[in-house]
Protein backbone atom coordinates (compact mmCIF):
# COMPACT_ATOMS: atom_id res chain seq x y z
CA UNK A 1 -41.16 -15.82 -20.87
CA UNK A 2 -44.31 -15.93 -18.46
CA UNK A 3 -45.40 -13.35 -16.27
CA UNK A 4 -47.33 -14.55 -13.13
CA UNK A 5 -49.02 -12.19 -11.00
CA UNK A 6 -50.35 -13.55 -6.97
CA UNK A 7 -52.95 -12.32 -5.07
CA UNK A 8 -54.61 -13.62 -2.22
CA UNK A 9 -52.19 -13.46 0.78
CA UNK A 10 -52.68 -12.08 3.87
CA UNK A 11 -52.93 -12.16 7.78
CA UNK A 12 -55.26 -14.97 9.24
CA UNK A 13 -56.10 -16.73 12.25
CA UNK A 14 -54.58 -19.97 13.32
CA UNK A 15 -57.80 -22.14 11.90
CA UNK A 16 -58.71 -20.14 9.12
CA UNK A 17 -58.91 -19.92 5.82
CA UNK A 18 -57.30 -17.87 2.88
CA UNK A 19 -57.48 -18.70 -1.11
CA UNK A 20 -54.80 -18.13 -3.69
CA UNK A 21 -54.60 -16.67 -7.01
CA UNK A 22 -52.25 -16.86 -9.80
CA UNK A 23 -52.65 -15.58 -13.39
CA UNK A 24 -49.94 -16.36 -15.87
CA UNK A 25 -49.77 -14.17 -18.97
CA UNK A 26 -46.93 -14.26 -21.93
CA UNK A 27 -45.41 -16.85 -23.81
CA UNK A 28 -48.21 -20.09 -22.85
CA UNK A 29 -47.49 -22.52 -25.09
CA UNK A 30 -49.13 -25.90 -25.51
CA UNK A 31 -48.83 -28.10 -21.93
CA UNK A 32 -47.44 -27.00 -18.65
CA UNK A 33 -47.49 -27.61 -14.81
CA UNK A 34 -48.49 -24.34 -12.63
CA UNK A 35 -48.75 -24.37 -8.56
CA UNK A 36 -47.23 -23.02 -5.44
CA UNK A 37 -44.05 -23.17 -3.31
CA UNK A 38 -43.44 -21.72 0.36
CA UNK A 39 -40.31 -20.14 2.01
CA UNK A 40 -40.72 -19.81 5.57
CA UNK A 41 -38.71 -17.34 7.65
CA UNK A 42 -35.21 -18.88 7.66
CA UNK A 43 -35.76 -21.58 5.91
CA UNK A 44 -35.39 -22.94 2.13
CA UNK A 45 -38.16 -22.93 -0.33
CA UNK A 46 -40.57 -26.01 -0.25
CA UNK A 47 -43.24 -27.48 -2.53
CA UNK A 48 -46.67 -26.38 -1.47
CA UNK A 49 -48.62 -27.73 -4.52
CA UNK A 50 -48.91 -28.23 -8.63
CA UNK A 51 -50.78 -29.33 -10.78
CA UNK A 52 -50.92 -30.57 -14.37
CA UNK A 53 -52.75 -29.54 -17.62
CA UNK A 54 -54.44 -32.06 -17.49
CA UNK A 55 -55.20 -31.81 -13.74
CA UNK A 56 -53.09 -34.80 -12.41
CA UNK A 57 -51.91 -32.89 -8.74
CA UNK A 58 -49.20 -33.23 -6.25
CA UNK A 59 -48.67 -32.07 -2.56
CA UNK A 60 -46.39 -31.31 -0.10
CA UNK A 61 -46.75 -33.83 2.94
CA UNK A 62 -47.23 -30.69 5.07
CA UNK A 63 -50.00 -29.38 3.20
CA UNK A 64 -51.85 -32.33 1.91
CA UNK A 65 -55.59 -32.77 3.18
CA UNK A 66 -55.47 -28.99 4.24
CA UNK A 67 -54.95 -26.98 0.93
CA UNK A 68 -56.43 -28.04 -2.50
CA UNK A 69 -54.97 -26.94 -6.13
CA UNK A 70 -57.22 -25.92 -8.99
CA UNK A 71 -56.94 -24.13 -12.36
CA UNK A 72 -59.07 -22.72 -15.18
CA UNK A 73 -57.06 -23.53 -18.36
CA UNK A 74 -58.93 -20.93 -20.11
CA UNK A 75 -57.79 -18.41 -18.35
CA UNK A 76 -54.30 -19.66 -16.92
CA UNK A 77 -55.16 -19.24 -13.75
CA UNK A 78 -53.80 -21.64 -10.78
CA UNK A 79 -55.66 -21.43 -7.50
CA UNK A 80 -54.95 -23.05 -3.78
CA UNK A 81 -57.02 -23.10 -1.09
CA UNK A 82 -56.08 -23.04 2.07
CA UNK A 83 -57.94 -24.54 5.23
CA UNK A 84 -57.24 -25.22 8.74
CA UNK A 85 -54.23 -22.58 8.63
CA UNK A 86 -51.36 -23.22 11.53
CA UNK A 87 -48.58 -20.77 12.29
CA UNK A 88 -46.14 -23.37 10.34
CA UNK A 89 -47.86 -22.70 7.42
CA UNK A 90 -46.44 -18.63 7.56
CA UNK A 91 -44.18 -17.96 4.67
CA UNK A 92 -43.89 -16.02 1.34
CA UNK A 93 -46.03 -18.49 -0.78
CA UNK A 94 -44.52 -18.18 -4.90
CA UNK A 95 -46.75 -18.84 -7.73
CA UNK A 96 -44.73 -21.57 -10.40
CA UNK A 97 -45.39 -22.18 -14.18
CA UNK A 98 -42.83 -24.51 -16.62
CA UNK A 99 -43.79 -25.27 -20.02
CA UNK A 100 -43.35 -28.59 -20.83
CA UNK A 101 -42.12 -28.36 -24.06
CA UNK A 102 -39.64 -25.84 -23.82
CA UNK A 103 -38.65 -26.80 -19.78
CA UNK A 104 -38.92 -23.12 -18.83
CA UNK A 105 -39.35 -22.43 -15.37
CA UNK A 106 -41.00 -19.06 -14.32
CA UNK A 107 -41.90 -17.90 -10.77
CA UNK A 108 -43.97 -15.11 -9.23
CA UNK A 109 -42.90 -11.82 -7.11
CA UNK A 110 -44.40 -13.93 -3.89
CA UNK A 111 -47.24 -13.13 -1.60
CA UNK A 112 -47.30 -13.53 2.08
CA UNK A 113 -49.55 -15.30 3.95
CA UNK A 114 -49.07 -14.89 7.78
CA UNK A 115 -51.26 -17.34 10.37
CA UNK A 116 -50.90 -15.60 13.89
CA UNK A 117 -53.80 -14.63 16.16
């Protein structure tokens, strides 16, 4: 089993920026996809971002051209970066890790990130 831990969330102003952190610790075996899902306020959870060991990425069409994905393999770390932050964009953001040999899926505690002014 992983263990990720989020930091990083917060209150910001419509137009502003906030970065991301996740740190996964535990069983890290070989390759594996890390990155970051939203649940809004009454609504389901929704891809945000991931991306690949070897750094291949993927967006939600929400998100993309706003928010980048990046990660230090060395230190199993998955970071987004957020710009241009809208109200829409409030919601309990979840960091993600599966191993892709074993198919394990783990998932953060979740962090909030609130965009009001």
């Amino acid at each position: 089993q992983v263990q990720l831990v989020e930091s990083g969330g917060g209150l910001v102003q419509p137009g502003g920026s906030l970065r991301l952190s996740c740190e996964a610790s535990g069983s890290i075996f070989g390759l594996n996809t890390m990155g970051w899902y939203r649940q809004p306020p009454g609504k389901e959870r929704e891809l945000v971002a991931v991306i690949f060991s070897g750094g291949v990425t993927k967006y939600g069409d929400s998100v993309r051209g706003r928010f980048t994905i990046s990660r230090e393999n060395a230190e199993n770390t998955v970071y987004l970066r957020m710009n241009s932050l809208q109200p829409e964009d409030t919601a309990v953001y979840y960091c993600y890790f599966q191993s892709l040999i074993t198919r394990q899926e783990d998932w953060g505690p979740g962090t909030q990130v609130t965009v009001a002014a």
